[in-house]
Protein backbone atom coordinates (compact mmCIF):
# COMPACT_ATOMS: atom_id res chain seq x y z
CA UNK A 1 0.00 0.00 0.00
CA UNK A 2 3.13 2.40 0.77
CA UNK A 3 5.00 1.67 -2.49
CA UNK A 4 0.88 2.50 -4.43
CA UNK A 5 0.95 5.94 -2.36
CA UNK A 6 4.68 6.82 -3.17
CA UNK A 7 4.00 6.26 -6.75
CA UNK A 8 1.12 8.22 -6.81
CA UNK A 9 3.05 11.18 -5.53
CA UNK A 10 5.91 10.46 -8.04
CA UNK A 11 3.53 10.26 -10.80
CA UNK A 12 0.66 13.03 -10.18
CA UNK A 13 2.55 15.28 -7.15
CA UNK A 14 5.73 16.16 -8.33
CA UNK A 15 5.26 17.08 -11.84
CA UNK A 16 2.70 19.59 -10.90
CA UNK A 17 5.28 21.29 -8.33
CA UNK A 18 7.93 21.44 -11.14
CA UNK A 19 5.25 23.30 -13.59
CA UNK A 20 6.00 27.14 -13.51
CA UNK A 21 3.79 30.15 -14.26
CA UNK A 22 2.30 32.59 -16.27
CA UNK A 23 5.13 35.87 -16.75
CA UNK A 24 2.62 38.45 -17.95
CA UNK A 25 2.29 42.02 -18.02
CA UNK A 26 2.26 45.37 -19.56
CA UNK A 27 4.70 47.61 -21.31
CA UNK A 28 4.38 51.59 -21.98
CA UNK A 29 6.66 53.95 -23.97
CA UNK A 30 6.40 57.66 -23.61
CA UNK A 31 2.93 57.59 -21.44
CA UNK A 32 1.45 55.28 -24.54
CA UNK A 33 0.81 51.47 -24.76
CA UNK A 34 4.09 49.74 -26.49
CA UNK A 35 1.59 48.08 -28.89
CA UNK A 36 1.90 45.29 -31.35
CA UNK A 37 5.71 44.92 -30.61
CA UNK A 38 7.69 41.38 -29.70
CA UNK A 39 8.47 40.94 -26.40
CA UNK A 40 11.03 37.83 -25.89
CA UNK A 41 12.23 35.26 -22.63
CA UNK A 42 15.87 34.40 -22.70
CA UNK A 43 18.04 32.26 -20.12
CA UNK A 44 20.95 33.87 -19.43
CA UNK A 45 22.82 32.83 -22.22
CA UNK A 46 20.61 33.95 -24.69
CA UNK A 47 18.30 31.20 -25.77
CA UNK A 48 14.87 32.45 -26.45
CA UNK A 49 12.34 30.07 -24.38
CA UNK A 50 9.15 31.97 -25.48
CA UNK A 51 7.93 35.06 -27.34
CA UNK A 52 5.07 36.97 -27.52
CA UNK A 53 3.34 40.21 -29.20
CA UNK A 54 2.10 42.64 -27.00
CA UNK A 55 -1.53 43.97 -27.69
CA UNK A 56 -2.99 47.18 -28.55
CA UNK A 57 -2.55 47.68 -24.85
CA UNK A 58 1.08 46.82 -24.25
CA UNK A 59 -0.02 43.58 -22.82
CA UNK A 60 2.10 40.22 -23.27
CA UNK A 61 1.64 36.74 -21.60
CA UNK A 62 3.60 33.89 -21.70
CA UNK A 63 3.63 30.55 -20.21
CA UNK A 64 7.53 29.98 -18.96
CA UNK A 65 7.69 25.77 -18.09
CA UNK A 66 11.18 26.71 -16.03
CA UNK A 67 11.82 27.81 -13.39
CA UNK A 68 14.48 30.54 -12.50
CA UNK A 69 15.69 34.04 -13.29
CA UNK A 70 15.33 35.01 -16.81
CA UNK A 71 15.67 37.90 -19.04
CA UNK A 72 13.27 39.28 -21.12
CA UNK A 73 13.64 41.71 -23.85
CA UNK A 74 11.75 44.18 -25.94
CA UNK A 75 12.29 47.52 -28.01
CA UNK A 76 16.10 46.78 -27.84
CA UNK A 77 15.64 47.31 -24.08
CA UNK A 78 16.81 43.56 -21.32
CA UNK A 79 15.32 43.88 -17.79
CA UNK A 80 15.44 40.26 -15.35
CA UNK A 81 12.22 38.78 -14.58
CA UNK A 82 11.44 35.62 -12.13
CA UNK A 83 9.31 32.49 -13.11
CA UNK A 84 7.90 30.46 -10.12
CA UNK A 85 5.26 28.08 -9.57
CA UNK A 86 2.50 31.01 -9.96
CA UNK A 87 1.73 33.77 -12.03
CA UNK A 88 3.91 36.69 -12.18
CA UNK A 89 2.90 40.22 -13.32
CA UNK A 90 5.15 42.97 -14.37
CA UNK A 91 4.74 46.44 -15.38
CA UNK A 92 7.28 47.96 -17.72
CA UNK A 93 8.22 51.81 -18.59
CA UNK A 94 10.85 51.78 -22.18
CA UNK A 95 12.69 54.64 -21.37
CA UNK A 96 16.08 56.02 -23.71
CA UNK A 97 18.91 57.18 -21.55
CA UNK A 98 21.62 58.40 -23.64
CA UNK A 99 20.54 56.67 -26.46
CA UNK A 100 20.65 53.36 -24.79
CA UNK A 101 16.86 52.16 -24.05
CA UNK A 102 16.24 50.70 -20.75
CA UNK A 103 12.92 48.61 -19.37
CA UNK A 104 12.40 49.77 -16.25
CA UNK A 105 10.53 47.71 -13.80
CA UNK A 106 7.40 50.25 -11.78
């Protein structure tokens, strides 16, 4: 009856803790929505894991199956985002400092 119970939680449990989030949020540029423009996931090393297009309203979701620190990019702009085991939301400002553009995180 153990070795039933200990497979159960091998085969149903643990897979469902390893299963990350949503990383979702919004983007603006210069008070307006950053609208119909790709927004990317990278590990570290730059290996895309997901894109999206954010909407008319600067909006992007994307379903990240890893966990970790990863960086995600958009407008020419990197800023480091988290994926857990829940959703996580972000809100994004692209700002140009000395014509070097910068996501910054509000």
């Amino acid at each position: 009856m153990k070795i039933k119970k200990m497979l159960l939680l091998i085969l149903f449990v643990i897979p469902a803790l390893t299963f990350a989030g949503d990383i979702f949020g919004t983007i603006t540029k210069n008070g307006r929505p950053f609208a119909k423009q790709l927004v990317k996931i990278t590990t570290n090393d730059g290996t895309v894991i997901k894109s999206d297009s954010t909407d008319a309203f600067g909006y992007f979701t994307m379903n990240i199956k890893q966990l970790g620190q990863f960086k995600l990019s958009a407008g020419g702009a990197v800023a480091d985002v988290t994926s857990n085991n829940s959703p996580t939301g972000y809100t994004f400002i692209l700002v140009q400092n000395n014509s070097k553009w910068q996501l910054i995180k509000k």
